[in-house]
Each structure stands twice: as structure tokens, then as C-alpha cells.
C-alpha atoms as a PDB file:
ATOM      1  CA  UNK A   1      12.676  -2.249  66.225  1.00  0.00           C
ATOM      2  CA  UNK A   2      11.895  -5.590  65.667  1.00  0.00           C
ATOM      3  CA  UNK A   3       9.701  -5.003  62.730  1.00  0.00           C
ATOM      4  CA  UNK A   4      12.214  -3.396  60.926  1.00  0.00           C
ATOM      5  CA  UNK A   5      14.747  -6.373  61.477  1.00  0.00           C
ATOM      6  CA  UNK A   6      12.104  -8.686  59.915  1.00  0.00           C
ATOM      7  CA  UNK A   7      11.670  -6.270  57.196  1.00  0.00           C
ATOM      8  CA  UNK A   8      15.254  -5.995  56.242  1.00  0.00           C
ATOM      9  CA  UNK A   9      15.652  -9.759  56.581  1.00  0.00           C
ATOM     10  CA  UNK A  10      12.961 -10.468  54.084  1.00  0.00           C
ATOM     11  CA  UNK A  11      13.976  -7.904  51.864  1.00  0.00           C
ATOM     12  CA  UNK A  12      17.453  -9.406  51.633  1.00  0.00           C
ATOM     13  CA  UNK A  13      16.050 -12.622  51.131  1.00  0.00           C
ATOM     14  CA  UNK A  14      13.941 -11.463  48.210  1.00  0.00           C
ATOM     15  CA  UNK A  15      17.203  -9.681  46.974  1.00  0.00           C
ATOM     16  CA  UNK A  16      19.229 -13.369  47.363  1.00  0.00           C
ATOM     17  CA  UNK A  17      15.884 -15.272  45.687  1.00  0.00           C
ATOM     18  CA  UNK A  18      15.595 -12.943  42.777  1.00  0.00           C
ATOM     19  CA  UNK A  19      17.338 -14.498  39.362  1.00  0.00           C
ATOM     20  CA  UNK A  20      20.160 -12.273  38.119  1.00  0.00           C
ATOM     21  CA  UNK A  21      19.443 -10.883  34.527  1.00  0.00           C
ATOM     22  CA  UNK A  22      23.041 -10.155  32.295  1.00  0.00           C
ATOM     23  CA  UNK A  23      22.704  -6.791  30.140  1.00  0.00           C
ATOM     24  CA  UNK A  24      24.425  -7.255  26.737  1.00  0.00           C
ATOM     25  CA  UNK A  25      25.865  -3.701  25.313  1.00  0.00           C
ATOM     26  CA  UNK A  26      26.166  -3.323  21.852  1.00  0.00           C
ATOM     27  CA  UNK A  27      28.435  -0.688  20.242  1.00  0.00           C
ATOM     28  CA  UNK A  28      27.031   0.500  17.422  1.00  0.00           C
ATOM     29  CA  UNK A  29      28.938   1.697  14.211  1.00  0.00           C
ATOM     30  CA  UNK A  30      28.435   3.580  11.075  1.00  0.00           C
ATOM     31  CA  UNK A  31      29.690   3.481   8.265  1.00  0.00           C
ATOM     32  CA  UNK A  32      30.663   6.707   6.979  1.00  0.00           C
ATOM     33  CA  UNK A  33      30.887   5.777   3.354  1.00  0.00           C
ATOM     34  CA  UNK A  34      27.188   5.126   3.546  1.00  0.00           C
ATOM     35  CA  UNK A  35      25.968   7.815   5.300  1.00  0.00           C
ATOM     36  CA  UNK A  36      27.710  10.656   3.531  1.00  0.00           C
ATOM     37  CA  UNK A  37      26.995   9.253   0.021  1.00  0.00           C
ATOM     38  CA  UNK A  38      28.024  11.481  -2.779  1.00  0.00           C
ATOM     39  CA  UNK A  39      25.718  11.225  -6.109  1.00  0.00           C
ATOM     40  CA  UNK A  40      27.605   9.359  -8.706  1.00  0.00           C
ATOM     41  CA  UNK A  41      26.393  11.499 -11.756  1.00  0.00           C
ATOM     42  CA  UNK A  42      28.064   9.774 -15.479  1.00  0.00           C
ATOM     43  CA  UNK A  43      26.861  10.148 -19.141  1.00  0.00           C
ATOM     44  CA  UNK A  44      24.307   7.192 -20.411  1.00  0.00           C
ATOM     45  CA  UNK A  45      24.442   7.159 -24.563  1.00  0.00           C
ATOM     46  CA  UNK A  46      21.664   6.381 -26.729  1.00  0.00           C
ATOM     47  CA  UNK A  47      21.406   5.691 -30.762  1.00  0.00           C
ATOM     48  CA  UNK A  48      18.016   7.718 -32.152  1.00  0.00           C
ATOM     49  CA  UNK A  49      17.987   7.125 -36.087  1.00  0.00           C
ATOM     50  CA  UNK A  50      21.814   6.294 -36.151  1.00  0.00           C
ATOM     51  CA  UNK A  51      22.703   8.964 -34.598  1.00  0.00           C
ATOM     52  CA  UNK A  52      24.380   9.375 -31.192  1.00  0.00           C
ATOM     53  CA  UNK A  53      22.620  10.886 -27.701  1.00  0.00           C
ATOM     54  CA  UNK A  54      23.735  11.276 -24.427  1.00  0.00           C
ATOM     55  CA  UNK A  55      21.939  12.184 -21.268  1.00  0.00           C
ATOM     56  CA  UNK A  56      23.522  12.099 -17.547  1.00  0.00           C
ATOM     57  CA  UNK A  57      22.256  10.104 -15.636  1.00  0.00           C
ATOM     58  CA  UNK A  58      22.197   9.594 -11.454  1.00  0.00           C
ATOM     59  CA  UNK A  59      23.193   6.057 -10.677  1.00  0.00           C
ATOM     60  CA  UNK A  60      22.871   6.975  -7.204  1.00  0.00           C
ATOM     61  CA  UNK A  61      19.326   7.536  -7.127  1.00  0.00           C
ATOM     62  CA  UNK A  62      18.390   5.450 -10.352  1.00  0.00           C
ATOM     63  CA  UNK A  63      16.944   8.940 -12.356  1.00  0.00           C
ATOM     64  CA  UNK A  64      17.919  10.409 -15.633  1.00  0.00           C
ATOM     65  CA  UNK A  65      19.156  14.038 -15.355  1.00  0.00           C
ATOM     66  CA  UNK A  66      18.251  16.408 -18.468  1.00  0.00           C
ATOM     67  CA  UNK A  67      16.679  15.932 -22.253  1.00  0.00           C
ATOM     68  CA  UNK A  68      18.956  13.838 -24.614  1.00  0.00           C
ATOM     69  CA  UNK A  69      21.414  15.687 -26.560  1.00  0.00           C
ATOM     70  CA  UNK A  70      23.535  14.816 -29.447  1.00  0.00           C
ATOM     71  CA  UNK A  71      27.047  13.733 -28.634  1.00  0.00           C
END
């Protein structure tokens, strides 16, 4: 019986002693915009030998779409 009132007492001094650490929580967000991007597909024009192209072209993920074709 007495052991365990020494053990308790040391464990609560431990728990006293030991420095208190604060937790920081962050709430994350997302942005749906970003996430649900839609491709933004519009017409790039050209001149070939004075005459007129266009080709469509994915500004989204930087890549030309298609052969060139007179406008």
C-alpha cells in the first residue's frame, strides 16, 4: 500500500514537472474554382502566305488543339 502511494505521488509530480505543449489547428480550405477547373478552349489565328489560319488552342493546359485551317 505504501508503494503505490509513492508511485502515484511521483507520477503526479512528473505530470506537474512536465512542460505543457499548445496544439495549433489549422482549417484548411479549397478553393473550388481551382480544383474544378474547366479547359478554357479559344481560336489562336495565324497569317501563312497572306492568308488567314486558325487553330484552337487550350490555354488551360498551354497545347494547340487540331491542324491549322483557313478562316
Amino acid at each position: 500500500m505504501k508503494i503505490k502511494k509513492i508511485l502515484y505521488s511521483v507520477i503526479f509530480i512528473i505530470l506537474l514537472t512536465t512542460p505543457h505543449q499548445q496544439v495549433y489547428a489549422e482549417a484548411r480550405t479549397y478553393d473550388i474554382e481551382q480544383t474544378l477547373r474547366t479547359n478554357d478552349i479559344r481560336w489562336r489565328y495565324k497569317i501563312i502566305d497572306g492568308e488567314l489560319y486558325k487553330r484552337k488552342y487550350n490555354y488551360t493546359t498551354n497545347q494547340l488543339i487540331g491542324k491549322w485551317e483557313k478562316a
